[in-house]
C-alpha atoms as a PDB file:
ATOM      1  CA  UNK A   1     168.327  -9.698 -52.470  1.00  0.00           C
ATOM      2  CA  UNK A   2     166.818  -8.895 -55.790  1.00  0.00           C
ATOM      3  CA  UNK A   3     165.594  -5.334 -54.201  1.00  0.00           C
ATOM      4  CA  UNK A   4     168.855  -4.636 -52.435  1.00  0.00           C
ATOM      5  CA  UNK A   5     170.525  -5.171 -55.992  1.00  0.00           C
ATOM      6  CA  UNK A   6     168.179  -3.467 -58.052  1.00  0.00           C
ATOM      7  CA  UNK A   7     168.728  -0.464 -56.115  1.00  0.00           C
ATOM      8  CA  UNK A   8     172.443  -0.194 -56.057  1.00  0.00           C
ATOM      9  CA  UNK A   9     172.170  -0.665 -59.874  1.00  0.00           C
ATOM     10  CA  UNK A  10     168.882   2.758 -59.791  1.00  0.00           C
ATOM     11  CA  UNK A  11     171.971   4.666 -56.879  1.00  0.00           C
ATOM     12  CA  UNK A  12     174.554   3.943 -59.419  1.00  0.00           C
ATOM     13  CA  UNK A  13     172.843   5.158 -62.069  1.00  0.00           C
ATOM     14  CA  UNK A  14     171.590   8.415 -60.848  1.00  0.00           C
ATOM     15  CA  UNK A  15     174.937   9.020 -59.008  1.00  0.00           C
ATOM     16  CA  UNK A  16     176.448   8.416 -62.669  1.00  0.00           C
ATOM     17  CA  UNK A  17     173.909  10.378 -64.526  1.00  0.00           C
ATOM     18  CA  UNK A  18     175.251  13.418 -62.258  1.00  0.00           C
ATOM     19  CA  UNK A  19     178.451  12.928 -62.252  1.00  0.00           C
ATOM     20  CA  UNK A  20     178.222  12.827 -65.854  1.00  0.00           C
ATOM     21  CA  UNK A  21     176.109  15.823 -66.240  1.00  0.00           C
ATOM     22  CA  UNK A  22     177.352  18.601 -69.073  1.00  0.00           C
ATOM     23  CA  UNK A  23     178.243  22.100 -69.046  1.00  0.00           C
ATOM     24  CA  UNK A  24     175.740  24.324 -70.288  1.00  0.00           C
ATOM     25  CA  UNK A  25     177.160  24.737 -73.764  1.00  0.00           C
ATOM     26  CA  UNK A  26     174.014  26.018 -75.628  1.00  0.00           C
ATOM     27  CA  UNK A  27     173.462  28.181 -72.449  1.00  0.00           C
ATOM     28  CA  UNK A  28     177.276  29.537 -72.662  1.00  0.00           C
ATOM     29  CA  UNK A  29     176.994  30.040 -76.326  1.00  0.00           C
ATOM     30  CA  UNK A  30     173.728  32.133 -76.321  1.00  0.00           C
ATOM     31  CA  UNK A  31     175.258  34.312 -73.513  1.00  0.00           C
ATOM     32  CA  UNK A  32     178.054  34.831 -75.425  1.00  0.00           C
ATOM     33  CA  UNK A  33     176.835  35.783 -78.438  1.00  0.00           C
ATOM     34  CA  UNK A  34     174.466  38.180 -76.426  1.00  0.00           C
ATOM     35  CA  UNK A  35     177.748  39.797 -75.006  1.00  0.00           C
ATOM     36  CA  UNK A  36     179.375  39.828 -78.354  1.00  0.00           C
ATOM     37  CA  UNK A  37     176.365  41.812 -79.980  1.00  0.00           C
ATOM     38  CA  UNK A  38     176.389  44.370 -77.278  1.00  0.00           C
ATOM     39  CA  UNK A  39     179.954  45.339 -76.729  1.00  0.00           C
ATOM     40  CA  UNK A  40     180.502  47.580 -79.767  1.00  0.00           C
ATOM     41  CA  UNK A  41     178.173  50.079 -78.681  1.00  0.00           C
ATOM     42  CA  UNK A  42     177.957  49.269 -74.940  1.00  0.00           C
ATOM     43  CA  UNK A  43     181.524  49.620 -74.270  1.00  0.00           C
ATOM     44  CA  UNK A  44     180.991  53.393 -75.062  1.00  0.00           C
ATOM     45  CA  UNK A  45     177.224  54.215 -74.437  1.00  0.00           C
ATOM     46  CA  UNK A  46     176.367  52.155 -71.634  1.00  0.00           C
ATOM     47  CA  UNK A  47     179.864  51.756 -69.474  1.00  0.00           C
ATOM     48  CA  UNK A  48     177.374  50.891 -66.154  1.00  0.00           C
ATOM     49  CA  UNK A  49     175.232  48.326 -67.544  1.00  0.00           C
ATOM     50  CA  UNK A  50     178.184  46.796 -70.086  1.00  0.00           C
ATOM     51  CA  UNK A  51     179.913  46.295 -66.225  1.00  0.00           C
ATOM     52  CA  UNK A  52     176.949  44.529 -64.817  1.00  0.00           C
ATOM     53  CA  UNK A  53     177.162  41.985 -67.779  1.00  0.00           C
ATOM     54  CA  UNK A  54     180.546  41.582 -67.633  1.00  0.00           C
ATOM     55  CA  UNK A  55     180.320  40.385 -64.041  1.00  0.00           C
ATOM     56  CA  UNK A  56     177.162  38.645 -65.043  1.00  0.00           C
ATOM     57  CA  UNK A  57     179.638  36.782 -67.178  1.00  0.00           C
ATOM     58  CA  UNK A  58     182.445  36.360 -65.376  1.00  0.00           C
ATOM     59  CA  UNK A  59     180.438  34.934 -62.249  1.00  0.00           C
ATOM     60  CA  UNK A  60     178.508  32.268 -64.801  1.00  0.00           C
ATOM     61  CA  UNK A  61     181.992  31.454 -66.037  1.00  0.00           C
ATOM     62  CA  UNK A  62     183.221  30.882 -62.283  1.00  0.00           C
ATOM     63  CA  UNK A  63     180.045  28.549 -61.403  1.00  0.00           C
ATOM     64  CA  UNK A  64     181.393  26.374 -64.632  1.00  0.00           C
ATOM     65  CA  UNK A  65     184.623  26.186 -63.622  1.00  0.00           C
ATOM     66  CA  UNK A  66     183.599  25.273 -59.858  1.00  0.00           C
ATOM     67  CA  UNK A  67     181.568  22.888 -61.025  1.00  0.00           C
ATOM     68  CA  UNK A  68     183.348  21.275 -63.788  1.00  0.00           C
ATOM     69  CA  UNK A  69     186.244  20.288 -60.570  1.00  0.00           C
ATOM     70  CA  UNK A  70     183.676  18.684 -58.687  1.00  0.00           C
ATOM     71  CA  UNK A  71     182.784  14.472 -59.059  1.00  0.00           C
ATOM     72  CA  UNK A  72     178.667  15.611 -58.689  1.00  0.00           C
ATOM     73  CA  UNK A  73     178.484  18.166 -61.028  1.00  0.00           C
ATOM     74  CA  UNK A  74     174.912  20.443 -61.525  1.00  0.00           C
ATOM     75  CA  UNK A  75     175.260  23.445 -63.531  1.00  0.00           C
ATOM     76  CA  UNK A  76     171.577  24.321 -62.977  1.00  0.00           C
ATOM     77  CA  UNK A  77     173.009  27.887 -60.894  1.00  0.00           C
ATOM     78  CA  UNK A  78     175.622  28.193 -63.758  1.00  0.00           C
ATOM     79  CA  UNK A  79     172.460  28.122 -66.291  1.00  0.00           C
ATOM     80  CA  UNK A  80     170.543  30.777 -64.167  1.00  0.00           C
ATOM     81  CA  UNK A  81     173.909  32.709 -63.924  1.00  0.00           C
ATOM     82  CA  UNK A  82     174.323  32.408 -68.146  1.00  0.00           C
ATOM     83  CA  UNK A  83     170.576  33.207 -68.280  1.00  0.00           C
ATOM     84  CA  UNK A  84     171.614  36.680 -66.274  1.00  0.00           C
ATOM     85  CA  UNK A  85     174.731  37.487 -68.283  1.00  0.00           C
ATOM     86  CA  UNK A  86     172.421  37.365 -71.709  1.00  0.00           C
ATOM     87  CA  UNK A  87     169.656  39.367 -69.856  1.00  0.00           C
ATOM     88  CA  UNK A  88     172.243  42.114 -68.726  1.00  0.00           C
ATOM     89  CA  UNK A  89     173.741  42.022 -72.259  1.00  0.00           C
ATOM     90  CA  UNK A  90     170.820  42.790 -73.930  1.00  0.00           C
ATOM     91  CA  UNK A  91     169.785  45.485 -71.154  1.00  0.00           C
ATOM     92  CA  UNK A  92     173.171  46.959 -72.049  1.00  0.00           C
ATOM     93  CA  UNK A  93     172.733  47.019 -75.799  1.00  0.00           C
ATOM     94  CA  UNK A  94     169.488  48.850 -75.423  1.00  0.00           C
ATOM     95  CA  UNK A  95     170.489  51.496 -73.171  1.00  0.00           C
ATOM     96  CA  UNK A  96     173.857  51.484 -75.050  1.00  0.00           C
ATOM     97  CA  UNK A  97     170.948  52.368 -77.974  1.00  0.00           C
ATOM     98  CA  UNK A  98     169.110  54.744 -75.860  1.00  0.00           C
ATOM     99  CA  UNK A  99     172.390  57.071 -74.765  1.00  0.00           C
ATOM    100  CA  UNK A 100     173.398  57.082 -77.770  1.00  0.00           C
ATOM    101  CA  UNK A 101     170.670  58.439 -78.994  1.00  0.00           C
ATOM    102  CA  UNK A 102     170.183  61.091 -76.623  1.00  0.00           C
ATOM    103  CA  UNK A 103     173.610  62.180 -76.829  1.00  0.00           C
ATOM    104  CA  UNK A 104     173.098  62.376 -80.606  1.00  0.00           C
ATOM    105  CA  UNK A 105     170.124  64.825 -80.251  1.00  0.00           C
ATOM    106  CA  UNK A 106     172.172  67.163 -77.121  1.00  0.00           C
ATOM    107  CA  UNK A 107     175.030  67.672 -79.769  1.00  0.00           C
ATOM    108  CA  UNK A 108     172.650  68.521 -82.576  1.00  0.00           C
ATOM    109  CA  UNK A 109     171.042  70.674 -80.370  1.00  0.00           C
ATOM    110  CA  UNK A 110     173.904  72.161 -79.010  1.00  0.00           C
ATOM    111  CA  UNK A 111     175.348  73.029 -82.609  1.00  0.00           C
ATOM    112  CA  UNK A 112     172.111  74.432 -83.829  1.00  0.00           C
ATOM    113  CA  UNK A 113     171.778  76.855 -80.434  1.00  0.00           C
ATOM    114  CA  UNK A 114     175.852  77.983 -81.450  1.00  0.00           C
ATOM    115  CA  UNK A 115     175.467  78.664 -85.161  1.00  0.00           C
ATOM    116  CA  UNK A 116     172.126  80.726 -84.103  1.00  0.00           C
ATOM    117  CA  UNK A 117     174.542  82.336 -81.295  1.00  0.00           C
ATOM    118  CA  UNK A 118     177.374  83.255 -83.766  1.00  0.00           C
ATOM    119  CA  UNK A 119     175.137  84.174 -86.393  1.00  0.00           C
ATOM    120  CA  UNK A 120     173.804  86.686 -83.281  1.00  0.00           C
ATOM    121  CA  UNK A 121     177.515  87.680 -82.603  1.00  0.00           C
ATOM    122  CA  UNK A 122     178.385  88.457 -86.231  1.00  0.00           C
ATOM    123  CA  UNK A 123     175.021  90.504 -86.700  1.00  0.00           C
ATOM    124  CA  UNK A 124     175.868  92.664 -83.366  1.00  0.00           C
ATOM    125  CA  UNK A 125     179.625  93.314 -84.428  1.00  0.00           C
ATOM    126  CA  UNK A 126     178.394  94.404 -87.869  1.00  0.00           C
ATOM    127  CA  UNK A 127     175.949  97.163 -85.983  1.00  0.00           C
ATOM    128  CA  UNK A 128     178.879  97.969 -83.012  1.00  0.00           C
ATOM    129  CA  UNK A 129     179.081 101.842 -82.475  1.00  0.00           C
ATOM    130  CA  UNK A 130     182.682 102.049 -84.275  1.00  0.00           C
ATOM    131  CA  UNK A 131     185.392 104.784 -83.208  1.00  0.00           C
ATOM    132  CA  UNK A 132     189.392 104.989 -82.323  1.00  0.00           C
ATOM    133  CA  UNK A 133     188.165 103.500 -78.738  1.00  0.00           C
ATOM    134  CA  UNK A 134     186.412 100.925 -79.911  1.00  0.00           C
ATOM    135  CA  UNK A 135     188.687  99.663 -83.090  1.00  0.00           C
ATOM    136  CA  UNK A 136     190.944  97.061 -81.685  1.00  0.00           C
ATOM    137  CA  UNK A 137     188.000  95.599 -79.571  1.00  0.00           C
ATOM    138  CA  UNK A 138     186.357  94.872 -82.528  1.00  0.00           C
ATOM    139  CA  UNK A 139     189.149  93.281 -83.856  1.00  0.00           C
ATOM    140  CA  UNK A 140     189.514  91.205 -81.326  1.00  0.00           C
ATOM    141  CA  UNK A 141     185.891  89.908 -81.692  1.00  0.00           C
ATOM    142  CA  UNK A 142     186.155  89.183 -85.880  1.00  0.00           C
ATOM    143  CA  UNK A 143     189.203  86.997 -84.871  1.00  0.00           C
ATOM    144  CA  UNK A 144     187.123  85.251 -81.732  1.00  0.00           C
ATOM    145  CA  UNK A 145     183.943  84.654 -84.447  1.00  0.00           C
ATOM    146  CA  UNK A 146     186.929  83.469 -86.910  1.00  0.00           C
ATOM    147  CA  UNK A 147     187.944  80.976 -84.543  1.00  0.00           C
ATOM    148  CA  UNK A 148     184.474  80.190 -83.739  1.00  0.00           C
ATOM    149  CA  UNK A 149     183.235  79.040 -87.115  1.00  0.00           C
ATOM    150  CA  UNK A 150     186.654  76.846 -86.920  1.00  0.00           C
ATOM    151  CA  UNK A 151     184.938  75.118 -83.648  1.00  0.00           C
ATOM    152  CA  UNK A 152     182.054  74.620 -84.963  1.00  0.00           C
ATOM    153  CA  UNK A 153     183.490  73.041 -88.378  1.00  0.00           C
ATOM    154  CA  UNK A 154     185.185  70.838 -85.770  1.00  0.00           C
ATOM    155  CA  UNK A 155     182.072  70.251 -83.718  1.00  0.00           C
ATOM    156  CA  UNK A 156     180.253  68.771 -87.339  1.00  0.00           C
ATOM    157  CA  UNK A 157     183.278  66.660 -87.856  1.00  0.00           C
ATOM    158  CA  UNK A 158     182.834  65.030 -84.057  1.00  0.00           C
ATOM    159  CA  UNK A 159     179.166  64.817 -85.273  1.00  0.00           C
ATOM    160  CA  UNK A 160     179.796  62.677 -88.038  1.00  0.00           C
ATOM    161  CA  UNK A 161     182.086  60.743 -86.398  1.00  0.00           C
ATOM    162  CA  UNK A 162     179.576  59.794 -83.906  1.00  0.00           C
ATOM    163  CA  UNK A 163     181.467  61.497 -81.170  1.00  0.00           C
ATOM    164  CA  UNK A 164     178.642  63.316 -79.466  1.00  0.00           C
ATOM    165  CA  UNK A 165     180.180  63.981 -76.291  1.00  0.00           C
ATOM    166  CA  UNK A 166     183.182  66.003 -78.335  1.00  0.00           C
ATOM    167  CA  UNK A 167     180.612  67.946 -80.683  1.00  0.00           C
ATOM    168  CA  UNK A 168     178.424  68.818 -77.696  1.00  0.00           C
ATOM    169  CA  UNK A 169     181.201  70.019 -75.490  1.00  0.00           C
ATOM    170  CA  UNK A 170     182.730  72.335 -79.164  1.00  0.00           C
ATOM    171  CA  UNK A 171     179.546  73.732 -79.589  1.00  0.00           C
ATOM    172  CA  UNK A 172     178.170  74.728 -75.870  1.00  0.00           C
ATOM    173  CA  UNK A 173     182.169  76.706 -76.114  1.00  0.00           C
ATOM    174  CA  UNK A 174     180.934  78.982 -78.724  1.00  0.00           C
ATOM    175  CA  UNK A 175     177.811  79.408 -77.692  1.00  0.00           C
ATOM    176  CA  UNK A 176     179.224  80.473 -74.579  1.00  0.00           C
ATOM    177  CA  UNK A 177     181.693  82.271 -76.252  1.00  0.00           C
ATOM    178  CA  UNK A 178     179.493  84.217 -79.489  1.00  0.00           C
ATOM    179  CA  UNK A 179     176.886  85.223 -76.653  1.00  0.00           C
ATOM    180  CA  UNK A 180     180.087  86.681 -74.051  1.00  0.00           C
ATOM    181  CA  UNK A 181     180.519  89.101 -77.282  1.00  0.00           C
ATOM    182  CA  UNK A 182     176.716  89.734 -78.356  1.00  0.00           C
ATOM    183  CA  UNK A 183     176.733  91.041 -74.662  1.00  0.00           C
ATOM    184  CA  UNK A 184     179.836  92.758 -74.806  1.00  0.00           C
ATOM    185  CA  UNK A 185     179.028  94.724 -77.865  1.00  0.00           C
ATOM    186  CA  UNK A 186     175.170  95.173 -76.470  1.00  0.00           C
ATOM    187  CA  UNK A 187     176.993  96.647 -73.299  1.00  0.00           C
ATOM    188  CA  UNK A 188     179.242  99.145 -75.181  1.00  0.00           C
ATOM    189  CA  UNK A 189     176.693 100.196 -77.467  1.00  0.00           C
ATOM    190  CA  UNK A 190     174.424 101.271 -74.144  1.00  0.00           C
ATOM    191  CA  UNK A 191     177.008 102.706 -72.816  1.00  0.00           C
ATOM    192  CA  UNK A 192     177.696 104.793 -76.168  1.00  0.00           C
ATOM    193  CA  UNK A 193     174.125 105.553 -76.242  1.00  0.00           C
ATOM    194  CA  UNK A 194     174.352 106.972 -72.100  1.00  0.00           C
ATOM    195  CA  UNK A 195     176.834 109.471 -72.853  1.00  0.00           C
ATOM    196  CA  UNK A 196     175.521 110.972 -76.055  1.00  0.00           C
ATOM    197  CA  UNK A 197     172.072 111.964 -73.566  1.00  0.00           C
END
């Protein structure tokens, strides 16, 4: 009788101790606060991993919730789940770190290879074969390089506004755009150079 008693009092116990068992609040908090640190610059730099914590996240928070409705409650898959989220935060804040980066060097890159190809463009129009023919071509170019070193002030701007993507895409233009006339002029001033033979 003793032993039939003694364990209904060791079933009620356990059955109590997991009914009665806690969301993983320290769990929760660290994951959050693992999300919070990485969404400034994760949001931006790392879109594809910032996702992957966010349903990290989102799929911890649904385990809680599940299990917070039910009379036996074990949050030991929401704690793996919170464990994930943090993980996938802090992946995302270091690739967010990474991209970033990269992106930084491209742009500087990409301005240093335009100023060399307008500085190029400006050199070759000074030394283009001039004549009535050749006059409002010429022109044309000064106003292109004009605009150019406009782009490019605009490109620096992007740069120090951390807006990589922008200055990169400003500078590759003139580059593009300084060589088309280095060409151009290189072209004429063969061309110039057949006919006086």
């Amino acid at each position: 009788m003793k032993r039939s008693w003694l364990g209904l009092a060791v079933l009620a116990l356990v059955l109590a101790t997991v009914a009665c068992a806690k969301p993983p609040q320290s769990d929760s908090d660290a994951a959050k606060a693992a999300m919070d640190d990485a969404q400034p610059m994760a949001e931006k730099w790392a879109s594809a991993e910032w996702q992957a914590a966010q349903s990290s996240m989102s799929a911890a928070q649904a385990e809680i919730d599940a299990q917070n409705q039910k009379w036996f409650k074990n949050y030991d898959h929401a704690k793996e789940l919170l464990a994930q989220a943090k993980a996938d935060a802090e992946k995302a804040k270091a690739a967010a770190a990474t991209n970033k980066e990269t992106a930084k060097n491209e742009a500087t890159t990409a301005i240093a290879d335009a100023t060399t190809a307008v500085e190029a463009a400006k050199t070759a129009l000074a030394g283009a074969p001039k004549g009535k023919d050749t006059k409002a071509d010429l022109a044309l170019f000064q106003q292109d390089l004009d605009g150019m070193s406009t782009t490019l002030s605009e490109a620096q701007t992007a740069m120090q506004s951390e807006d990589y993507t922008t200055a990169k895409d400003k500078a590759n233009s003139v580059k593009e755009k300084a060589t088309s006339i280095s060409d151009q002029i290189a072209q004429a001033a063969a061309k110039k150079a057949g006919g006086k033979k």
